[in-house]
Protein backbone atom coordinates (compact mmCIF):
# COMPACT_ATOMS: atom_id res chain seq x y z
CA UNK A 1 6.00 57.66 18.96
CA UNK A 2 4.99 54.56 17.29
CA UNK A 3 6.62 51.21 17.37
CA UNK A 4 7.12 48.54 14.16
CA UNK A 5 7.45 45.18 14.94
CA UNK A 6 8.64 43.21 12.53
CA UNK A 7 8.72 39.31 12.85
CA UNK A 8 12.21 37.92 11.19
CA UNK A 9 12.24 34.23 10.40
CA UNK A 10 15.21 31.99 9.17
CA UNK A 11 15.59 28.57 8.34
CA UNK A 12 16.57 25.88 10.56
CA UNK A 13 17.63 21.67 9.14
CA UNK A 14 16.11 18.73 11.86
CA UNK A 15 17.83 15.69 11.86
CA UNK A 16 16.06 12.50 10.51
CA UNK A 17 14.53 10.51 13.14
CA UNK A 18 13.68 6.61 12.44
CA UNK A 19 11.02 6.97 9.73
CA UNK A 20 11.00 10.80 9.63
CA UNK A 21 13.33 12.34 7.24
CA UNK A 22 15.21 15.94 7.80
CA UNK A 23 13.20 18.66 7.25
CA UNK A 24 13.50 22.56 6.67
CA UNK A 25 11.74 24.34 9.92
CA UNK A 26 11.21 28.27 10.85
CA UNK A 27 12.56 29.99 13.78
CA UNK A 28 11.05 33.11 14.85
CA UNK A 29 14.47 35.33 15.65
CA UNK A 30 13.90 37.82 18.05
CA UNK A 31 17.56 38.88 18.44
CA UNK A 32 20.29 40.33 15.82
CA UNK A 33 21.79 38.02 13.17
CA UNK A 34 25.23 38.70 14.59
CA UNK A 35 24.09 36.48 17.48
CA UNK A 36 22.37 33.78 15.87
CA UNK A 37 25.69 31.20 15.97
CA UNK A 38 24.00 27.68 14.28
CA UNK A 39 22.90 26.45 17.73
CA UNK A 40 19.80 24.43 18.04
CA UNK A 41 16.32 26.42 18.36
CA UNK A 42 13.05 25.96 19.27
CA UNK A 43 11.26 25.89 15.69
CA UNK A 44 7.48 27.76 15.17
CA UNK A 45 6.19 23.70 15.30
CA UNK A 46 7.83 22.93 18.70
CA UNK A 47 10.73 21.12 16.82
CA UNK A 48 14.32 21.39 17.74
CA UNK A 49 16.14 22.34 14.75
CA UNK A 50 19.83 23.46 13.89
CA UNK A 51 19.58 27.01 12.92
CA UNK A 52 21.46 27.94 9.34
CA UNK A 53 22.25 31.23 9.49
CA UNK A 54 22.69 32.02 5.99
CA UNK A 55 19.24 30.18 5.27
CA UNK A 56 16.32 32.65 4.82
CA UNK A 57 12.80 30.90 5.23
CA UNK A 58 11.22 30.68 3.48
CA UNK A 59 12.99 27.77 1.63
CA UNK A 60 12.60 26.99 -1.70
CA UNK A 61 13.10 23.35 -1.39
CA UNK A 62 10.66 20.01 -1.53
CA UNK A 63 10.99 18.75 2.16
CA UNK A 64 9.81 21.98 4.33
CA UNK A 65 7.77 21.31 7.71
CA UNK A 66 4.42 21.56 6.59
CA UNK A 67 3.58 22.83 10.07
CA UNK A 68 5.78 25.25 9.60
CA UNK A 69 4.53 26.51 7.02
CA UNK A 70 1.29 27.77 8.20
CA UNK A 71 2.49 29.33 11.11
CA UNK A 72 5.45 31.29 9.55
């Protein structure tokens, strides 16, 4: 029997900080939707981010985590 693992990503909103402006993130999910409730996640670039649930990553917006990027 073989196994498929499948990496699921959504989008996640940081808040501005100072100078830095709210960005778009990834969170690796590694759950079902159902249970993904808006919290705030540990993003792929070590951010903490406020999951949207209804947000698939990638986004196709301007201000997206470059970091993020990459590694999603």
């Amino acid at each position: 029997m073989t196994t498929t693992l499948t990496t699921t990503f959504i989008a996640a909103r940081s808040r501005a900080h100072g100078p830095t402006s709210a960005l778009w993130h990834a969170v690796e999910v590694h759950r079902a939707p159902s249970e993904i409730d808006g919290a705030c996640e540990l993003t792929v670039c070590g951010t903490l981010a406020r999951v949207v649930p209804d947000q698939p990553w990638p986004v196709s917006t301007r201000d997206v985590c470059p970091t993020c990027t990459v590694l999603a």
